[in-house]
C-alpha atoms as a PDB file:
ATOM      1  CA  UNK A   1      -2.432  26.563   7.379  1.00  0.00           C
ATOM      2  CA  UNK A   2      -2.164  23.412   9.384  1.00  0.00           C
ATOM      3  CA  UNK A   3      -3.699  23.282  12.968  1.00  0.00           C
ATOM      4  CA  UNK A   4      -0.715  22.964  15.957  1.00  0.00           C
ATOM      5  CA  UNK A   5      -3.628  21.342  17.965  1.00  0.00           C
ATOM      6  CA  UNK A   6      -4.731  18.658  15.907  1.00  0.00           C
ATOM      7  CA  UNK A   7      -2.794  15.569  16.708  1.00  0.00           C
ATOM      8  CA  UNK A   8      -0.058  14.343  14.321  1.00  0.00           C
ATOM      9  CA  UNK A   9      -1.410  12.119  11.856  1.00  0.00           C
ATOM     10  CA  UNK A  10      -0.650   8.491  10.433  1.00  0.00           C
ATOM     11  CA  UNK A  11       2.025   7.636   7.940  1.00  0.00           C
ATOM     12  CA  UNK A  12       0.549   7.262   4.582  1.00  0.00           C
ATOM     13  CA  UNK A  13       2.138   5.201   2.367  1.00  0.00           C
ATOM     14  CA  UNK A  14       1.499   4.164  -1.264  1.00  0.00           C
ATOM     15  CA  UNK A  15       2.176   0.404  -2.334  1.00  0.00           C
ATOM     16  CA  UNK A  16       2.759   0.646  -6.011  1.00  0.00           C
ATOM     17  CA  UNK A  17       4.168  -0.947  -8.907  1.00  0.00           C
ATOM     18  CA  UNK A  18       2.540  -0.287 -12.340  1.00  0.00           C
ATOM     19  CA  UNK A  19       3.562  -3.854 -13.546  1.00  0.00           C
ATOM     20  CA  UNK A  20       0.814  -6.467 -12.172  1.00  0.00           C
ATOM     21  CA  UNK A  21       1.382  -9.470 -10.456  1.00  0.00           C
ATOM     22  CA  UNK A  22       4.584  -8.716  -8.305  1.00  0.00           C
ATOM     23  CA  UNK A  23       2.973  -9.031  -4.898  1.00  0.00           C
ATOM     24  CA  UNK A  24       1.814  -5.686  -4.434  1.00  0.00           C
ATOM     25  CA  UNK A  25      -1.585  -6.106  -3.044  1.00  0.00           C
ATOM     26  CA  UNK A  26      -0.255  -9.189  -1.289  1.00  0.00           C
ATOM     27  CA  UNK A  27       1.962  -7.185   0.328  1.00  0.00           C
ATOM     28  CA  UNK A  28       0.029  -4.553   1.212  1.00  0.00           C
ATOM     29  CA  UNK A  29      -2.735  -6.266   3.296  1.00  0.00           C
ATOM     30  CA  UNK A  30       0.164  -8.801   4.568  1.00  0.00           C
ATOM     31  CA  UNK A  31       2.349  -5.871   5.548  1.00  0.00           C
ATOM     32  CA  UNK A  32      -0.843  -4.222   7.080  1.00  0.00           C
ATOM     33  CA  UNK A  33      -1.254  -7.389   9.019  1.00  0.00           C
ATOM     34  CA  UNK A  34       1.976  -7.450  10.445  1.00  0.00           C
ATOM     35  CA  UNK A  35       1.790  -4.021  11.391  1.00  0.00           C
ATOM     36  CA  UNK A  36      -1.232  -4.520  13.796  1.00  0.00           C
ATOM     37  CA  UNK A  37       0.189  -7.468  15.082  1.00  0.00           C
ATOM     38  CA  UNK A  38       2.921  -5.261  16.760  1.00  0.00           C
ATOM     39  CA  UNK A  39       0.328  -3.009  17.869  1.00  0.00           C
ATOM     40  CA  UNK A  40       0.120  -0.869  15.201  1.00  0.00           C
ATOM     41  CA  UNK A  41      -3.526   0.269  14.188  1.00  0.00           C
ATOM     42  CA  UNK A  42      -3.766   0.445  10.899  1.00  0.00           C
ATOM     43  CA  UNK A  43      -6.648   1.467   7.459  1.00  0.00           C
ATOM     44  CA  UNK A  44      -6.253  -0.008   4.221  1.00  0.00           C
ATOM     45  CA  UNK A  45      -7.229   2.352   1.447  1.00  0.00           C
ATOM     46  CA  UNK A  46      -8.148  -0.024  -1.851  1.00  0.00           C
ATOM     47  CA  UNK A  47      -6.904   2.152  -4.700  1.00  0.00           C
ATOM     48  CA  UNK A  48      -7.137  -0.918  -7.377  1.00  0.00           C
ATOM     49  CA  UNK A  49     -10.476  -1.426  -9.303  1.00  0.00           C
ATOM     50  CA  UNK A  50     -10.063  -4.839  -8.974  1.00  0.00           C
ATOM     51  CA  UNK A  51     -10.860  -4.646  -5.651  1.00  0.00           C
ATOM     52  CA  UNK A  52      -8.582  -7.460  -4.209  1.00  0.00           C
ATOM     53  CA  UNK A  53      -7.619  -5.717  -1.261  1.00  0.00           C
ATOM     54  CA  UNK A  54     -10.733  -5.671  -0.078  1.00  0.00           C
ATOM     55  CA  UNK A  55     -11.371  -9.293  -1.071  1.00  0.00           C
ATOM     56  CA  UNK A  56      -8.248 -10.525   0.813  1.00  0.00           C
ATOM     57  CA  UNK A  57      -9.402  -8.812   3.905  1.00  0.00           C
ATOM     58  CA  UNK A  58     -12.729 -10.567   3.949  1.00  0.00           C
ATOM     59  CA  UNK A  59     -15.060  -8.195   2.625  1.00  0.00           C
ATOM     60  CA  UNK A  60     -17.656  -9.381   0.060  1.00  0.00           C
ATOM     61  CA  UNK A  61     -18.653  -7.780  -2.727  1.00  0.00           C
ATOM     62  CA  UNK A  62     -22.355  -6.992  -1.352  1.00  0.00           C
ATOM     63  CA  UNK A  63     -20.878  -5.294   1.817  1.00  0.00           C
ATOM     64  CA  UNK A  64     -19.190  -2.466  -0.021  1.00  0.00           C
ATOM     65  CA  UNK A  65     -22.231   0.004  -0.184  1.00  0.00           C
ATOM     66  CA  UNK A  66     -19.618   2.572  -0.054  1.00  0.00           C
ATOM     67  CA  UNK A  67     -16.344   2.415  -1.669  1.00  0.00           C
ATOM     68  CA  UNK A  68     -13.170   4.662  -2.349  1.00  0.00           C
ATOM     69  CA  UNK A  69     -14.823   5.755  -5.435  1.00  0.00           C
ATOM     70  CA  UNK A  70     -17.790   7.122  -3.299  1.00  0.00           C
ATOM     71  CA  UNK A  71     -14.765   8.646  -0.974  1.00  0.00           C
ATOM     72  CA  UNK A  72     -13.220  10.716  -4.022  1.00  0.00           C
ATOM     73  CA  UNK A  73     -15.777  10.987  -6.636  1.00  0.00           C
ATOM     74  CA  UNK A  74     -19.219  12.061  -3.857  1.00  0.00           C
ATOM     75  CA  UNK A  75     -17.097  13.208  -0.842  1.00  0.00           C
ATOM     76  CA  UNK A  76     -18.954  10.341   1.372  1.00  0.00           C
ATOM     77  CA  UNK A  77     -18.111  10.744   4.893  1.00  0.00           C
ATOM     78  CA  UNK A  78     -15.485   9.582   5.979  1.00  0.00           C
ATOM     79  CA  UNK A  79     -17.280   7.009   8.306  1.00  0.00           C
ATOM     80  CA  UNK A  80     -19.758   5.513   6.016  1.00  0.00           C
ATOM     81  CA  UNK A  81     -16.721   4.023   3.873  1.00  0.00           C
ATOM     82  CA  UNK A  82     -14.397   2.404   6.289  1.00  0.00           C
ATOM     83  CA  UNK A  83     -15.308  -1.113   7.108  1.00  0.00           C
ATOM     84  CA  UNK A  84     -13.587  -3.049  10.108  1.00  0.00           C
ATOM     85  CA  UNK A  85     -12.221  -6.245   8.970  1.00  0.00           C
ATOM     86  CA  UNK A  86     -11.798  -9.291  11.060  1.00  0.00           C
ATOM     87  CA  UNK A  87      -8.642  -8.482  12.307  1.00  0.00           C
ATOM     88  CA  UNK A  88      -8.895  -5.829  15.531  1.00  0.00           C
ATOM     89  CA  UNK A  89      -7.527  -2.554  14.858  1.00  0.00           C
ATOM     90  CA  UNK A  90      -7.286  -3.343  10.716  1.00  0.00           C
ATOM     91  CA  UNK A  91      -9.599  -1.301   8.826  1.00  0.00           C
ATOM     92  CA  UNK A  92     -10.324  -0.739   4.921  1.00  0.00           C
ATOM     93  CA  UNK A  93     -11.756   1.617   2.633  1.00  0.00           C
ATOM     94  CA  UNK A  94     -12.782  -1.168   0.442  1.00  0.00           C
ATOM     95  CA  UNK A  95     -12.935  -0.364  -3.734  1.00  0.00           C
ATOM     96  CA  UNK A  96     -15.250  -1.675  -6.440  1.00  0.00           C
ATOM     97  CA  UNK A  97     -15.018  -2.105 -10.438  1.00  0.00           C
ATOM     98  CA  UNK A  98     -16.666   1.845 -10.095  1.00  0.00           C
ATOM     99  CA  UNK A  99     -12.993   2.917  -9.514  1.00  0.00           C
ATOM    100  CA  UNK A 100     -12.162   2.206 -13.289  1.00  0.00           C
ATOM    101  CA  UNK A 101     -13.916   5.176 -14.563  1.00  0.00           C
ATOM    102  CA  UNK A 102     -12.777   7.565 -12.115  1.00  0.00           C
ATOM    103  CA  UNK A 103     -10.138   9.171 -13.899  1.00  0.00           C
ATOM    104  CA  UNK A 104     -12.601  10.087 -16.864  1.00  0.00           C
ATOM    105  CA  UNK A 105     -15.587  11.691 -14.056  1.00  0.00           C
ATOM    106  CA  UNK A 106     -12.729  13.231 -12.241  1.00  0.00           C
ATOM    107  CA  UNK A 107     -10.779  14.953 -15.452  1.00  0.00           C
ATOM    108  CA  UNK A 108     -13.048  18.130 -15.202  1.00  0.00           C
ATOM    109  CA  UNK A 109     -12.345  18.618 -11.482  1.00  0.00           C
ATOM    110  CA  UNK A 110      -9.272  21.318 -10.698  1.00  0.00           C
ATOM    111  CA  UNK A 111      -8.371  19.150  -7.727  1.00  0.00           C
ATOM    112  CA  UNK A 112      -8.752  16.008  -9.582  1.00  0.00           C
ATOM    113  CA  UNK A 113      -4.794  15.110  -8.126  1.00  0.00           C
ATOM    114  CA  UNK A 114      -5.313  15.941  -4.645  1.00  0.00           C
ATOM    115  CA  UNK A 115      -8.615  14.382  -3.738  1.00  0.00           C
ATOM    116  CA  UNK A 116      -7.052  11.504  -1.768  1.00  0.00           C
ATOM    117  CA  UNK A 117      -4.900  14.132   0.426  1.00  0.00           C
ATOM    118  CA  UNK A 118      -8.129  16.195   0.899  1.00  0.00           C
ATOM    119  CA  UNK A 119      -9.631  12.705   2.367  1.00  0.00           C
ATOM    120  CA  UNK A 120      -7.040  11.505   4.141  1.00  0.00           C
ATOM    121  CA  UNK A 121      -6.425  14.693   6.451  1.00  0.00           C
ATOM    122  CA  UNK A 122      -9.629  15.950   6.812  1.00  0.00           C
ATOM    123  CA  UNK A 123     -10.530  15.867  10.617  1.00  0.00           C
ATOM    124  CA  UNK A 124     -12.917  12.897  11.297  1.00  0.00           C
ATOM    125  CA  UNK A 125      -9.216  10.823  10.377  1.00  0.00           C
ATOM    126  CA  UNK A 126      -8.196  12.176  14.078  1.00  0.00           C
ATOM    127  CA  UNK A 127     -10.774  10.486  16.060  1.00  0.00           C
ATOM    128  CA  UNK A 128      -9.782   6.821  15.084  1.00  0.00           C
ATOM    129  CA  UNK A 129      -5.572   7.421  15.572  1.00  0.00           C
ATOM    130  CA  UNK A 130      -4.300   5.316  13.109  1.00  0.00           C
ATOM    131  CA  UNK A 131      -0.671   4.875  12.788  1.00  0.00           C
ATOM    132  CA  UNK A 132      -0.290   3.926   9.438  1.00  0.00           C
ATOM    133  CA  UNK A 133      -2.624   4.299   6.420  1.00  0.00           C
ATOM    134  CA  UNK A 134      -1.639   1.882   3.671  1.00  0.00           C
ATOM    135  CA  UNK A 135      -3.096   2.707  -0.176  1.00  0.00           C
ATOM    136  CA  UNK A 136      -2.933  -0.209  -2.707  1.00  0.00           C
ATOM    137  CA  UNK A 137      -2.180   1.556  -6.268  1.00  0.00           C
ATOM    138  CA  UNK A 138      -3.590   0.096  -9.334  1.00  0.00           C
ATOM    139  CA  UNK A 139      -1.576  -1.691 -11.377  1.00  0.00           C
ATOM    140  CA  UNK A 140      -0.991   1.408 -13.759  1.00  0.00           C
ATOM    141  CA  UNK A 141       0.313   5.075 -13.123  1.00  0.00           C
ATOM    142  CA  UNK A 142      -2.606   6.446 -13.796  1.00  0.00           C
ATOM    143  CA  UNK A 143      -4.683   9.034 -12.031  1.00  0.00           C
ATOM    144  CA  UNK A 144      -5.411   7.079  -9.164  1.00  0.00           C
ATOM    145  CA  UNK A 145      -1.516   6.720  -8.688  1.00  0.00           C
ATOM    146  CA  UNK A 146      -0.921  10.187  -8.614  1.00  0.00           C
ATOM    147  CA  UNK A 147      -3.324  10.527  -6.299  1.00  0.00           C
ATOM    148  CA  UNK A 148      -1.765   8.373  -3.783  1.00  0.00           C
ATOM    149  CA  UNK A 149       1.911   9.523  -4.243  1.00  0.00           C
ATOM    150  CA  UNK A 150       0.479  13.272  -3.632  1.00  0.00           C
ATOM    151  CA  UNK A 151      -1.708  11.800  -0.273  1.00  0.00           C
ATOM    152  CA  UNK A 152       1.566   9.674   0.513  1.00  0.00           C
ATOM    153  CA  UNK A 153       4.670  10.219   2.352  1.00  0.00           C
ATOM    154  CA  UNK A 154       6.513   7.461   0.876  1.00  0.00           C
ATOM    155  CA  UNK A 155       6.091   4.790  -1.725  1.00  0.00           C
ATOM    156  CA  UNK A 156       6.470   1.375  -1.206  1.00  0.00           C
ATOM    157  CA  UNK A 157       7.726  -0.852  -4.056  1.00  0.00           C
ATOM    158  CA  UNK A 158       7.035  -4.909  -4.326  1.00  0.00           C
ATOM    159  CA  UNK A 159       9.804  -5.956  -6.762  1.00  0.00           C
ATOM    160  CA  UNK A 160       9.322  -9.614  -8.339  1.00  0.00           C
ATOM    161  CA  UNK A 161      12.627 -11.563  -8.379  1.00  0.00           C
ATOM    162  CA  UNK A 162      12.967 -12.413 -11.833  1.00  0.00           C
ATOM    163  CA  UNK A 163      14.282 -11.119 -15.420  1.00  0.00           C
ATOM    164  CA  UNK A 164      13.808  -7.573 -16.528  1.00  0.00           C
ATOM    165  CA  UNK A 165      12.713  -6.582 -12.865  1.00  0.00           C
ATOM    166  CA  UNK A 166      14.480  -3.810 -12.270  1.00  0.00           C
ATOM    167  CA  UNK A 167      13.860  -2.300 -15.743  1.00  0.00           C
ATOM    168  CA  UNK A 168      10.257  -1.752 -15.343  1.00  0.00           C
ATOM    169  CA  UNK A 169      11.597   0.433 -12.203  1.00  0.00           C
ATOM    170  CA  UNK A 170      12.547   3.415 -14.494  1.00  0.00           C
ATOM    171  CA  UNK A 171       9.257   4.780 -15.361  1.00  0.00           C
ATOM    172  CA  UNK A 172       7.758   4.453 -11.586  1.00  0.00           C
ATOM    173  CA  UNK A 173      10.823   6.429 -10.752  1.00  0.00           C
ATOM    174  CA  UNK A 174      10.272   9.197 -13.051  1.00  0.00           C
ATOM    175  CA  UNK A 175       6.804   9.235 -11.611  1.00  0.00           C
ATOM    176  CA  UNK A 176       7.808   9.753  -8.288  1.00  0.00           C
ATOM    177  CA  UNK A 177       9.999  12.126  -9.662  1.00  0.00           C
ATOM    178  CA  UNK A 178       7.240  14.202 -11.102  1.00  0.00           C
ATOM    179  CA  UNK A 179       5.438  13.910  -8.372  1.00  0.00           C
ATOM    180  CA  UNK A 180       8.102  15.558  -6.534  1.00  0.00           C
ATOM    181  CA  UNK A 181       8.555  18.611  -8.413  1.00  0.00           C
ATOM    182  CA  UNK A 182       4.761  19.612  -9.357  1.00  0.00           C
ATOM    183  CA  UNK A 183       2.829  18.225  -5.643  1.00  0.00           C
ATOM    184  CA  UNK A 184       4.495  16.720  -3.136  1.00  0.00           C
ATOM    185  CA  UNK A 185       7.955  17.956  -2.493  1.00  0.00           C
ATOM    186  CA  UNK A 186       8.652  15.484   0.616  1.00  0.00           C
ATOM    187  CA  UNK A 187       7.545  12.112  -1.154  1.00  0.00           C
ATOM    188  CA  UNK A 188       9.937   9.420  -0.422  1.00  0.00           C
ATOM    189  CA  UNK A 189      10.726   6.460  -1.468  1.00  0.00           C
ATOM    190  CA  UNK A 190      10.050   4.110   1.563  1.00  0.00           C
ATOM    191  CA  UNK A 191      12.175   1.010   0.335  1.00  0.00           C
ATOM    192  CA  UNK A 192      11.761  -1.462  -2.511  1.00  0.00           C
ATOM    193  CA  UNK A 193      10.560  -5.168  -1.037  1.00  0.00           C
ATOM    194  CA  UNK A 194      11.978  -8.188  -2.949  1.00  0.00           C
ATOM    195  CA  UNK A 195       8.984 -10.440  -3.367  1.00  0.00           C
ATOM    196  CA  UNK A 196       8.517 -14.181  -4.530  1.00  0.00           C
ATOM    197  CA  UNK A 197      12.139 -14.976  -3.589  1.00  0.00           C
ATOM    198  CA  UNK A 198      13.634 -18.679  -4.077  1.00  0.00           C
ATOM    199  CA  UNK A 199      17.254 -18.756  -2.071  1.00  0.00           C
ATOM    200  CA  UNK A 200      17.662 -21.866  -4.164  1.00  0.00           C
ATOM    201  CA  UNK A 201      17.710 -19.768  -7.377  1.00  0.00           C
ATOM    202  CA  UNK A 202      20.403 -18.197  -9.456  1.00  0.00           C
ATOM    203  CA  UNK A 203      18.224 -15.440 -10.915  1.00  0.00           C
ATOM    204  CA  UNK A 204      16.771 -14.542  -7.472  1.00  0.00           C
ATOM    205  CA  UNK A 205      20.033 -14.220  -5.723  1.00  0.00           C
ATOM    206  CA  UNK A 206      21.381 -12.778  -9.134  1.00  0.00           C
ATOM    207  CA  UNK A 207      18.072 -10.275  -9.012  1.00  0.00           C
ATOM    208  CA  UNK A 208      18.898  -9.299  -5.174  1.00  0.00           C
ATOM    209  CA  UNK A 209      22.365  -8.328  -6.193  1.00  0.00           C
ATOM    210  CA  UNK A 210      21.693  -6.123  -8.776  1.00  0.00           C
ATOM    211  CA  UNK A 211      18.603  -4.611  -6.133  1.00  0.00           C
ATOM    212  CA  UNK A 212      21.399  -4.020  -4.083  1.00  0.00           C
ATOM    213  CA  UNK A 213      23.989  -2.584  -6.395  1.00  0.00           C
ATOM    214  CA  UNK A 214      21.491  -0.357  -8.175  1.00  0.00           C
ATOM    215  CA  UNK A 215      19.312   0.793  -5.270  1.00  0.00           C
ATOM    216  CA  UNK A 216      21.762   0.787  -2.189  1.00  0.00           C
ATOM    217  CA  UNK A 217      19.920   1.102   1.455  1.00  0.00           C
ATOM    218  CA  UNK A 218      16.545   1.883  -0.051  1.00  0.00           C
ATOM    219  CA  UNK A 219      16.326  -2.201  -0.833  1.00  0.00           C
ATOM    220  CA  UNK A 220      14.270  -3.567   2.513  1.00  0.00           C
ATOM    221  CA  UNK A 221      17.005  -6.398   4.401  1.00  0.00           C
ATOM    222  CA  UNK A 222      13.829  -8.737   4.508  1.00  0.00           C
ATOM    223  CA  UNK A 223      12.785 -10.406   1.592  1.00  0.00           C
ATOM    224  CA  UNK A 224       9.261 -12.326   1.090  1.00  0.00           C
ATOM    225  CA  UNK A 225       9.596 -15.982   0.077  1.00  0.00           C
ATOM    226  CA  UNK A 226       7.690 -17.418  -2.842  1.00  0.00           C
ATOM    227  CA  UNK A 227       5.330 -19.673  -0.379  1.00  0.00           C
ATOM    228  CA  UNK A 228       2.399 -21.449  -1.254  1.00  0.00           C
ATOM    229  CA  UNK A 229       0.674 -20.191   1.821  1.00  0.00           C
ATOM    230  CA  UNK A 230       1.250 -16.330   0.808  1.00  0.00           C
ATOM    231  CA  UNK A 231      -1.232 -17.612  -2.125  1.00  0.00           C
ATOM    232  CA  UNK A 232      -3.499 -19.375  -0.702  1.00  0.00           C
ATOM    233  CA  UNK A 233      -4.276 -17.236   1.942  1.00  0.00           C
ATOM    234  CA  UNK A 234      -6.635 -14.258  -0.546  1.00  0.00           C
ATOM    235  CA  UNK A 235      -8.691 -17.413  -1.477  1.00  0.00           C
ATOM    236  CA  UNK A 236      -9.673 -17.517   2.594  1.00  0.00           C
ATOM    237  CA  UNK A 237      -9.918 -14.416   2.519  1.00  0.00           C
ATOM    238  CA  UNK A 238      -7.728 -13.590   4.922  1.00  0.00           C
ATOM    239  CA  UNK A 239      -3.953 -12.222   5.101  1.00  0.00           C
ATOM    240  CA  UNK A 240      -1.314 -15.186   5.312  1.00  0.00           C
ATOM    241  CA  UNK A 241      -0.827 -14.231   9.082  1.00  0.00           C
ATOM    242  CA  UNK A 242      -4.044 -14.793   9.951  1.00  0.00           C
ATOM    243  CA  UNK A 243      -4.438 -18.096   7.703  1.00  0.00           C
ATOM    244  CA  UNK A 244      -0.816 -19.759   8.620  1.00  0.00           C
ATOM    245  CA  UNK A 245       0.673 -17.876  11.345  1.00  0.00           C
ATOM    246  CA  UNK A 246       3.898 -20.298  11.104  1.00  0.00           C
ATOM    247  CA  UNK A 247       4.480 -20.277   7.600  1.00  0.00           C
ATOM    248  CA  UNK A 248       7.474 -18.908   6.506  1.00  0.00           C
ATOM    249  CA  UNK A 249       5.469 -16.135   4.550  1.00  0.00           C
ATOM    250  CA  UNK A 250       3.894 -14.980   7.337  1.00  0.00           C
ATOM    251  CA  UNK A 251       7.126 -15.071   9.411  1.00  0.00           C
ATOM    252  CA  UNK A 252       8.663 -12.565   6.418  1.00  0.00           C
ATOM    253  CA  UNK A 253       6.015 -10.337   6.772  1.00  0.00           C
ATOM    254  CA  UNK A 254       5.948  -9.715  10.407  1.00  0.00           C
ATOM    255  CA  UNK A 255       9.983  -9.202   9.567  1.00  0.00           C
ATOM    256  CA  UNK A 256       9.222  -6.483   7.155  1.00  0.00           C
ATOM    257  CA  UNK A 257       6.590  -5.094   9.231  1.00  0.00           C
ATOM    258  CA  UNK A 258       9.384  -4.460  11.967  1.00  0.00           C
ATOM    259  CA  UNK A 259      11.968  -3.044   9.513  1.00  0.00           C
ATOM    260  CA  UNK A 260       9.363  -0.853   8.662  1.00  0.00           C
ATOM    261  CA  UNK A 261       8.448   0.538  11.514  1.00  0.00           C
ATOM    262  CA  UNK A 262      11.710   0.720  13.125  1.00  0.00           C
ATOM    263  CA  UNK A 263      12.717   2.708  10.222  1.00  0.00           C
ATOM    264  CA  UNK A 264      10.366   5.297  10.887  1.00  0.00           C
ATOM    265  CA  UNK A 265      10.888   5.094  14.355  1.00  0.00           C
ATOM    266  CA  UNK A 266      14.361   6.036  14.020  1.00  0.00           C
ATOM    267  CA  UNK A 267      13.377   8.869  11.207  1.00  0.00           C
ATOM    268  CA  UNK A 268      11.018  10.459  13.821  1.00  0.00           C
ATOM    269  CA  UNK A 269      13.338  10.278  16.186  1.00  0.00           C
END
């Protein structure tokens, strides 16, 4: 039974795609970025093995004594495993090549899907008042996925503009779906973000328009730009907001991050 005196918590959202390489951890820590820059505060929750989250936000390897795998796996408090990045009032629960064989140590567990909920509402969340938690999925819909659709209340989906994008859509769907009907009855689908966009090509525009026609509202008005900046940024380690705050990447993130939260703004209301 929830508590009426606890105070009302973040909104979690997932950042998923199972195909790689659309921009989804780009535009998680981006989005995050953005987010805090309009006074948001914000945690990052690296879901991916890979671990590039955590690398884009400036924290090394050696500095992640305690990871999301120690989070789900050995219930480590809460505090030990969220690091402060550079950025004031961005945080991270930063993840490690450990989170590859979760889904094998976790099969035996009866809560195996709902580990990430657990953590993410337990009470030691209330004392640092985030306002949004953002979880970077792997690049798979694997048990790690379905743990961060049931923790979620939305998904957000990076969509590449190119061929065949929209047809690697059907199975994340269904997921959601599932997800729907077995755990989370209220999961959402946030909006679907058109990433590495060229205005000056066909396929792109052509790539919007069927977004559009296919997906309705649910497609987000701002669309990131393919920029070199957006990928140069990770190799700073920092998000492209912090490394070019002109660019026009960083000036489509701050967009999104103020569609987003309007959004919700307006859904709370």
């Amino acid at each position: 039974m929830s508590d009426p005196s606890r105070p009302r918590g973040p909104k979690i959202i997932a950042v998923a795609n199972q195909k790689g390489g659309v921009g989804k951890t780009t535009t998680a820590i981006n989005l995050a970025a953005g987010l805090v820059e309009i006074g948001k505060r914000v945690l990052v929750v690296d879901l991916d093995p890979q671990g590039n989250a955590s690398t884009g936000l400036g924290i090394e390897p050696d500095d992640r004594e305690y990871t999301t795998y120690d989070l789900l796996v050995d219930e480590v408090d809460l505090h030990d495993v969220i690091r402060q990045t550079a950025i004031d009032g961005l945080c991270i629960v930063p993840a490690t090549v450990d989170l590859s064989s979760a889904d094998i140590e976790l099969i035996s567990n009866e809560k195996r899907s709902f580990l990430l909920h657990d953590a993410l509402r337990q009470t030691a969340m209330d004392a640092y008042h985030w306002d949004y938690v953002l979880i970077d999925c792997p690049p798979s819909l694997n048990l790690l996925t379905v743990n961060a659709m049931i923790a979620a209340h939305s998904v957000l989906i990076p969509l590449q503009s190119e061929f065949f994008a929209l047809e690697g859509l059907s199975q994340l769907m269904l997921t959601i779906r599932e997800v729907r009907q077995t755990a989370n009855p209220t999961l959402r689908i946030e909006g679907v973000v058109l990433t590495m966009f060229d205005a000056r090509n066909n396929l792109s525009q052509q790539v919007e328009q069927d977004a559009r026609d296919n997906l309705g509202d649910i497609v987000f008005r701002t669309k990131i730009p393919r920029n070199v900046r957006v990928s140069e940024a990770p190799s700073f380690a920092q998000p492209v907001l912090s490394y070019d705050a002109a660019s026009k990447g960083a000036e489509a993130y701050r967009q999104l991050a103020a569609e987003l939260d309007d959004n919700n703004t307006k859904a709370a209301a």
